[in-house]
C-alpha atoms as a PDB file:
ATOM      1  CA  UNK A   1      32.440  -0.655  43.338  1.00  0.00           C
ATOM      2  CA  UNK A   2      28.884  -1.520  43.773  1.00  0.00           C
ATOM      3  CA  UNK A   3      28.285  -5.236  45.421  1.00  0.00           C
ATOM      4  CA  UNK A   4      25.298  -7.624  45.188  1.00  0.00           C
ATOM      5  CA  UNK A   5      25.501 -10.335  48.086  1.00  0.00           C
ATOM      6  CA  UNK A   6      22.375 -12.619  48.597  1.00  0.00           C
ATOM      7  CA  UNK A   7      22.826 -14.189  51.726  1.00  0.00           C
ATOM      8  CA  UNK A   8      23.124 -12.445  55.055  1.00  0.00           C
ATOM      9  CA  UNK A   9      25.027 -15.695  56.616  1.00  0.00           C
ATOM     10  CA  UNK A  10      28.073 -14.929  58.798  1.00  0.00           C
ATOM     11  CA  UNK A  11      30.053 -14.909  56.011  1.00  0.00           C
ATOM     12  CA  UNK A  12      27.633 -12.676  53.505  1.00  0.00           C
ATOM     13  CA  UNK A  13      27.206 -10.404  56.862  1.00  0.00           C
ATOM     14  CA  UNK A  14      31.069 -10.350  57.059  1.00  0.00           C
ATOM     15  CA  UNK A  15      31.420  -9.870  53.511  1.00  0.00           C
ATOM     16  CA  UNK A  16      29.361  -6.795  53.611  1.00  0.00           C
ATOM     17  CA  UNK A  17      30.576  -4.654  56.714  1.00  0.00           C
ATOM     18  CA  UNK A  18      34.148  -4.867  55.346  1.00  0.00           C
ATOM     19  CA  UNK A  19      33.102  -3.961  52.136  1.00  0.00           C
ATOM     20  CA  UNK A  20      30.735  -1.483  53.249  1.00  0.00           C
ATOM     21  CA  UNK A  21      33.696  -0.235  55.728  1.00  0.00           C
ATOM     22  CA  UNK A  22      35.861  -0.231  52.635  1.00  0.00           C
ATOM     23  CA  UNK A  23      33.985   2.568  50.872  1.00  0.00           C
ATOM     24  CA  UNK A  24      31.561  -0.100  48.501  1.00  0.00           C
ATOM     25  CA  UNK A  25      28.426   0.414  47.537  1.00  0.00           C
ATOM     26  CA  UNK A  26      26.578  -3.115  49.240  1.00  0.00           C
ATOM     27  CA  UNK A  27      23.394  -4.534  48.709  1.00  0.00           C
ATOM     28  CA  UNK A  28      22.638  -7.638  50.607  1.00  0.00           C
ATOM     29  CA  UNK A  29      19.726  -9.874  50.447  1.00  0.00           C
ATOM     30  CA  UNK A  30      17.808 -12.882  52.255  1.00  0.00           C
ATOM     31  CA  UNK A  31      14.999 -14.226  52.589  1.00  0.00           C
ATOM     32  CA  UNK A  32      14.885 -14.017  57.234  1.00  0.00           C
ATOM     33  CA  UNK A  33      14.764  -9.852  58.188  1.00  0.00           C
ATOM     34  CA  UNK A  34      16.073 -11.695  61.598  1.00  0.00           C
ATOM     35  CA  UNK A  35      19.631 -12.545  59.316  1.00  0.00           C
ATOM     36  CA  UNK A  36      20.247  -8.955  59.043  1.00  0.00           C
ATOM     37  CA  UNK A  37      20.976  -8.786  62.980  1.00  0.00           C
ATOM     38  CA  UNK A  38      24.524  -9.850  62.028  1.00  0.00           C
ATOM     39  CA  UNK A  39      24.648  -6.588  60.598  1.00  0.00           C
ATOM     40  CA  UNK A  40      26.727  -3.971  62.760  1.00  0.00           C
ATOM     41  CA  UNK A  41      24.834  -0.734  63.638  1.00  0.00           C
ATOM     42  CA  UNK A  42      27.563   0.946  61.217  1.00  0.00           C
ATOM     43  CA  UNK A  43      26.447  -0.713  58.007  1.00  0.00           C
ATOM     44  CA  UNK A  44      25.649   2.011  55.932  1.00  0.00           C
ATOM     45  CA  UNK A  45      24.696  -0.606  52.625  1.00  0.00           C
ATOM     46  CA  UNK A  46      21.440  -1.562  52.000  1.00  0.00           C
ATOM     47  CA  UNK A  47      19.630  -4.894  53.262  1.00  0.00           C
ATOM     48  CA  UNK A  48      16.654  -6.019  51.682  1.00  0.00           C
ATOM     49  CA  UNK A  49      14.597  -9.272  52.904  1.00  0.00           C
ATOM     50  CA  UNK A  50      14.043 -10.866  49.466  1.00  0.00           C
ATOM     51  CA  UNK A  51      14.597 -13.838  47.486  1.00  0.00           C
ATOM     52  CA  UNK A  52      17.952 -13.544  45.334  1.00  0.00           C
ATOM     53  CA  UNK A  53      16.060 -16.001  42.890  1.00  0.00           C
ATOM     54  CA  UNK A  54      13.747 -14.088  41.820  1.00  0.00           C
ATOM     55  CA  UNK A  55      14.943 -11.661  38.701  1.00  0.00           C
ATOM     56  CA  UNK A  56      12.412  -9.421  39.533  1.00  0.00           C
ATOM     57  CA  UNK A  57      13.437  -8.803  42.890  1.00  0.00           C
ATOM     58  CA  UNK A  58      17.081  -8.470  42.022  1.00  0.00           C
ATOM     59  CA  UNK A  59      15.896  -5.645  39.423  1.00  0.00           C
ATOM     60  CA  UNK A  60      14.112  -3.766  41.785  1.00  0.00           C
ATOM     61  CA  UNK A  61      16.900  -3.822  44.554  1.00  0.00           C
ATOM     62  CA  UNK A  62      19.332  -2.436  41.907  1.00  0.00           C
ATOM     63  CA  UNK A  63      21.280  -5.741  41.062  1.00  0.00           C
ATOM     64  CA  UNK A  64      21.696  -4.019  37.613  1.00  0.00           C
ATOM     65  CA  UNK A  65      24.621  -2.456  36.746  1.00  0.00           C
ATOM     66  CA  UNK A  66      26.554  -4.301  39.848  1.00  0.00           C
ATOM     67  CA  UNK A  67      30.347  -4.680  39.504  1.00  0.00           C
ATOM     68  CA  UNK A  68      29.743  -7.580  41.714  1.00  0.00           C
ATOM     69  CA  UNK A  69      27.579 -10.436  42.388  1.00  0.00           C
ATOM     70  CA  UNK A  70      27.885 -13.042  45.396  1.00  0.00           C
ATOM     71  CA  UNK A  71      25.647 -15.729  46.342  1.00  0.00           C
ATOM     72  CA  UNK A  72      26.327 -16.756  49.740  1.00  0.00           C
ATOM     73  CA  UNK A  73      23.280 -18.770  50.734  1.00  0.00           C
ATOM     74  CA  UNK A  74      23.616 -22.417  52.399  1.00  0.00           C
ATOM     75  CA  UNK A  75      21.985 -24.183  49.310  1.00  0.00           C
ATOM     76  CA  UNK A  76      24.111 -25.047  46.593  1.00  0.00           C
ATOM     77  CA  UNK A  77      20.713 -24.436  44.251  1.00  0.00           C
ATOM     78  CA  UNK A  78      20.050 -21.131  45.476  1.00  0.00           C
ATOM     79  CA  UNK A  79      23.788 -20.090  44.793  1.00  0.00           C
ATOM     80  CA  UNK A  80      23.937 -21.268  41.283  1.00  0.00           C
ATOM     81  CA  UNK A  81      20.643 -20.363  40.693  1.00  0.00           C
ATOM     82  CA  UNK A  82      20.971 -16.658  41.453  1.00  0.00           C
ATOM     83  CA  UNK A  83      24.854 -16.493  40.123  1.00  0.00           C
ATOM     84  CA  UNK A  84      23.068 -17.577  36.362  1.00  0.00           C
ATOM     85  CA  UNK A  85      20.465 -14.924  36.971  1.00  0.00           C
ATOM     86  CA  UNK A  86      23.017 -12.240  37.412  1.00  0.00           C
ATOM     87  CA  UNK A  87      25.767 -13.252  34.588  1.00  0.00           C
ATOM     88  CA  UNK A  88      23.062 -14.124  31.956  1.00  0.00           C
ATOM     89  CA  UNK A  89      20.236 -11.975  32.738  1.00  0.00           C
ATOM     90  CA  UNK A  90      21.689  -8.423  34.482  1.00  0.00           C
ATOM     91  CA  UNK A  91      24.841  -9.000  32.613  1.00  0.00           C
ATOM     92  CA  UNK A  92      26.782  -8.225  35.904  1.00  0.00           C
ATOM     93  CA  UNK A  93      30.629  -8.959  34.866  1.00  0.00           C
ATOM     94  CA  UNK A  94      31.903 -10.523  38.557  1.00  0.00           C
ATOM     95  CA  UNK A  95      29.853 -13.201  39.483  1.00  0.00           C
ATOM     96  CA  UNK A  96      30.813 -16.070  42.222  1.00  0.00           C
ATOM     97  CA  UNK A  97      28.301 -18.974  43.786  1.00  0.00           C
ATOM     98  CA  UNK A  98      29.226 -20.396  46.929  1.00  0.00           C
ATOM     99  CA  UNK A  99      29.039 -24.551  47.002  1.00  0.00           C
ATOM    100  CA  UNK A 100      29.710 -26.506  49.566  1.00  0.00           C
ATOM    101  CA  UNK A 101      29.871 -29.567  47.403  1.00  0.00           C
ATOM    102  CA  UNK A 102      33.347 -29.002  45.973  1.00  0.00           C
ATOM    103  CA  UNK A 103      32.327 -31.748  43.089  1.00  0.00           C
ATOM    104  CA  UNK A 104      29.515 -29.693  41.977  1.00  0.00           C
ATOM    105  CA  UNK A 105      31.935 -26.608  42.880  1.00  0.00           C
ATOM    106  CA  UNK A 106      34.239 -27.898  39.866  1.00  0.00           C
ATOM    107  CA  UNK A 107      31.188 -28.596  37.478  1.00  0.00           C
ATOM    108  CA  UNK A 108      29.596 -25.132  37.727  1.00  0.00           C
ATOM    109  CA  UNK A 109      33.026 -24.047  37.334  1.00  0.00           C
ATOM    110  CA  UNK A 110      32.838 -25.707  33.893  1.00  0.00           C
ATOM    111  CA  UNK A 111      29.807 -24.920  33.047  1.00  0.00           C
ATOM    112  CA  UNK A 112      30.924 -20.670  33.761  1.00  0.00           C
ATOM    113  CA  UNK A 113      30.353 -20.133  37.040  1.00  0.00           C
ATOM    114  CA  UNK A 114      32.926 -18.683  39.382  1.00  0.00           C
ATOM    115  CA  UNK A 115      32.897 -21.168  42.459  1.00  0.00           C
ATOM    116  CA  UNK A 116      33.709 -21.065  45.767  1.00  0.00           C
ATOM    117  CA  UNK A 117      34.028 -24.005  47.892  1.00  0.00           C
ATOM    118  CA  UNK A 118      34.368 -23.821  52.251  1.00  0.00           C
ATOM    119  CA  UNK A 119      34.505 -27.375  52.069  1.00  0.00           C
ATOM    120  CA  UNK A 120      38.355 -27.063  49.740  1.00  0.00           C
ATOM    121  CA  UNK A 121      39.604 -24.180  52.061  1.00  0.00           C
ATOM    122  CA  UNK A 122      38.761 -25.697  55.453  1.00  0.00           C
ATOM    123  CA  UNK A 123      40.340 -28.995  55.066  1.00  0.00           C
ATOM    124  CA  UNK A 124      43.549 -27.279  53.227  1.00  0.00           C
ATOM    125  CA  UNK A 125      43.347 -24.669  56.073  1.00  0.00           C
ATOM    126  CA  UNK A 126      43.680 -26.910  58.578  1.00  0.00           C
ATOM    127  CA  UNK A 127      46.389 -29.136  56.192  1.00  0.00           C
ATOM    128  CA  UNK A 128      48.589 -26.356  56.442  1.00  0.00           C
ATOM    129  CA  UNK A 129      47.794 -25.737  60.481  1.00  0.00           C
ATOM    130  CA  UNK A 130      49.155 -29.567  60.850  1.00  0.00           C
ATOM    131  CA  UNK A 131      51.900 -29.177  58.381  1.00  0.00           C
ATOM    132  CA  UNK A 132      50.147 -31.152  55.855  1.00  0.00           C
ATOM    133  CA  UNK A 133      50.024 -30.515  52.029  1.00  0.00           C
ATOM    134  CA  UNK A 134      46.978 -28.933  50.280  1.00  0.00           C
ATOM    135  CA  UNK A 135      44.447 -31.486  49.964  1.00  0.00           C
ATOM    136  CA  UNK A 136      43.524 -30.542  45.846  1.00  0.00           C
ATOM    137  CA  UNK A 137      39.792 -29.940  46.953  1.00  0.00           C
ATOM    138  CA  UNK A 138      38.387 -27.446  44.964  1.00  0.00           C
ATOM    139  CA  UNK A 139      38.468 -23.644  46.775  1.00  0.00           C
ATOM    140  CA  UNK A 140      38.305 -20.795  44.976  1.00  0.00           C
ATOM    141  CA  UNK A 141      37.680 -21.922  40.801  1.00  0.00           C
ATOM    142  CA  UNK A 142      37.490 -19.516  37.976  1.00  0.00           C
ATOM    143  CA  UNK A 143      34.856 -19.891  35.296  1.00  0.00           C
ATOM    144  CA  UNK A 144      36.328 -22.792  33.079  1.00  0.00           C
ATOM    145  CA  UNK A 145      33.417 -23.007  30.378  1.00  0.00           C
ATOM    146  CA  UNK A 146      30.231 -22.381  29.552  1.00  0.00           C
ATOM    147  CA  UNK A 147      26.680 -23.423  30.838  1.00  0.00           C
ATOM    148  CA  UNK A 148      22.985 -23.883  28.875  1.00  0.00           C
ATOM    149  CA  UNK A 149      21.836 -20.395  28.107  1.00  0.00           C
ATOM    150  CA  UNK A 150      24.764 -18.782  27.079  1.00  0.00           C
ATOM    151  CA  UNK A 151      28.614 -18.348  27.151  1.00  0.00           C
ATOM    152  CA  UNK A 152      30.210 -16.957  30.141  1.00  0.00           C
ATOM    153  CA  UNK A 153      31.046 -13.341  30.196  1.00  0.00           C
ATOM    154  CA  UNK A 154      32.656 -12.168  33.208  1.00  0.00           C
ATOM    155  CA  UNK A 155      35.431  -9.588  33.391  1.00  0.00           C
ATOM    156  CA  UNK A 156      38.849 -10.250  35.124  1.00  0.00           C
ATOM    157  CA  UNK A 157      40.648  -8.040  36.959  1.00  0.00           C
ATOM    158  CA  UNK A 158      42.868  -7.130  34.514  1.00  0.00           C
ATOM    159  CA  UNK A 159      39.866  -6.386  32.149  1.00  0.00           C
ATOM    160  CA  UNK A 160      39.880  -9.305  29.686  1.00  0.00           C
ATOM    161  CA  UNK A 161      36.407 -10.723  28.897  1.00  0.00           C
ATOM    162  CA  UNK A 162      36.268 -14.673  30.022  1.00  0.00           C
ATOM    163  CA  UNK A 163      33.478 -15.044  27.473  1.00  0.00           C
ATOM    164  CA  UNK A 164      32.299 -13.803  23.940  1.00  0.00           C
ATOM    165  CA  UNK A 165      28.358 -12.448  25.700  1.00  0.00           C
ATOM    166  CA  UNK A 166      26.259 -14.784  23.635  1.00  0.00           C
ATOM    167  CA  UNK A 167      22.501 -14.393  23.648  1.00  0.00           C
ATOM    168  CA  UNK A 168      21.543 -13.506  26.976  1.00  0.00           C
ATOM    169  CA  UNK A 169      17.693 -12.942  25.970  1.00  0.00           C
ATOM    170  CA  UNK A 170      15.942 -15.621  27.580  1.00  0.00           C
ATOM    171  CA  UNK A 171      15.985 -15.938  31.219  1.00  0.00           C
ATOM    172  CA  UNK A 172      16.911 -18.824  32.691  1.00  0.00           C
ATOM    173  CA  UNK A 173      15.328 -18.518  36.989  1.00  0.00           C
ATOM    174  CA  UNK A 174      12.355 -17.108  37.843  1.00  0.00           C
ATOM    175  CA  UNK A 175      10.230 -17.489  41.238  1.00  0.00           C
ATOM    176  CA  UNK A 176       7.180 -15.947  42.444  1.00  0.00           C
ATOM    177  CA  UNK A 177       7.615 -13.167  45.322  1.00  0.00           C
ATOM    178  CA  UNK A 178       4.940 -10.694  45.769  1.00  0.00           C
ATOM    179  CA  UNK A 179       7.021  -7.860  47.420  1.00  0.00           C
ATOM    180  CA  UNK A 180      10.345  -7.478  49.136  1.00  0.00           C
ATOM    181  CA  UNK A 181      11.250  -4.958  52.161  1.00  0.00           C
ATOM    182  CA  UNK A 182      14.220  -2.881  52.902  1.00  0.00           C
ATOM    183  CA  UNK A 183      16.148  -1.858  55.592  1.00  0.00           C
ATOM    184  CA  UNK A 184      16.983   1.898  55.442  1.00  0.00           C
ATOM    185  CA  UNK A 185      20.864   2.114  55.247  1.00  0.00           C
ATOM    186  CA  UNK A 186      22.643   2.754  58.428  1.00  0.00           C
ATOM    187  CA  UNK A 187      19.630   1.188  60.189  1.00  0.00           C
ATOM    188  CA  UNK A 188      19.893  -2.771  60.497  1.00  0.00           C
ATOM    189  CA  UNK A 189      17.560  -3.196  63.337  1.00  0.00           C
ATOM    190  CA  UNK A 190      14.682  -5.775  62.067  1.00  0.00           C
ATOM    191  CA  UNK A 191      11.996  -2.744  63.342  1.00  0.00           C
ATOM    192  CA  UNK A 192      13.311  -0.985  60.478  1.00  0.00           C
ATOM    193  CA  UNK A 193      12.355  -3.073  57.562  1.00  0.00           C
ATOM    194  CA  UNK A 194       9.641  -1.351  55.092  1.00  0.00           C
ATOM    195  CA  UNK A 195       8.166  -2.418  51.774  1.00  0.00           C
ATOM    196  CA  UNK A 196      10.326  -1.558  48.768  1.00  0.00           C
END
């Protein structure tokens, strides 16, 4: 399976070795080289310092034709920025955005965006550390509905669309970024970073 995560956070970083370990093609993007120190010397994906944003960037890392995008970023913007880049505009079929608000996690679950919400899974992990029942924060929420731009078209597991892959034509994020620069797979050491 080939897997987009912007975001080299300890959880993105995470994310990736165990995928990576797993057998998965992973390509993992942020904007600090210094995040990809996080990175075990093992990783053999490949980490590129660039702005997950940015279409263009995502198209030249090889976001297209990804099984799986994650946006793992701290900003709730960046997250759901990037996520509508890669359902609408590379089509990807697995798409999740990471919000920490879990009231905006439920409303970009509306509007088609897979959510994920620390804030939910904390406070019902510790819930059920203390005995306590689940608190009904938002965690982990499936697309529920559409957004501006188009319908939501992501593939479950089991292979049924979520969406009917209206006109995806017109794209929806765009930023500025002159260049981005890779890390050679296997090497995560910041000294290893050249232009793409």
């Amino acid at each position: 399976m080939k897997i987009v995560i912007v975001g080299c956070g300890r959880v993105g970083a995470s994310a990736a070795e165990t995928w990576d370990a797993a057998g998965h093609e992973v390509i993992i993007l942020d904007v600090s080289t210094r995040a990809f120190e996080r990175l075990p010397s093992s990783f053999g994906g490949t980490a590129v310092r660039g702005d997950g944003t940015d279409e263009d960037v995502l198209r030249r890392v090889g976001a297209e034709g990804a099984d799986v995008f994650i946006a793992l970023t701290e900003g709730d913007n960046r997250n759901v920025m990037s996520a509508q880049l890669a359902a609408e505009a590379l089509e990807i079929p697995d798409v999740i955005a990471k919000i920490n608000d879990p009231v905006r996690a439920a409303a970009y679950s509306q509007l088609g965006i897979a959510t994920i919400c620390r804030t939910g899974l904390m406070v019902d992990a510790m819930n059920a550390h203390l005995g306590l029942p689940p608190s009904g924060l938002s965690g982990m929420l499936e697309p529920s509905g559409t957004h501006p731009g188009g319908e939501h078209h992501a593939t479950r597991a089991d292979g049924t669309s979520t969406g009917d892959g209206a006109d995806h034509d017109h794209p929806t994020v765009g930023s500025s970024m002159t260049s981005t620069a890779s890390i050679a797979p296997g090497s995560t050491a910041p000294g290893a970073v050249k232009e793409a």
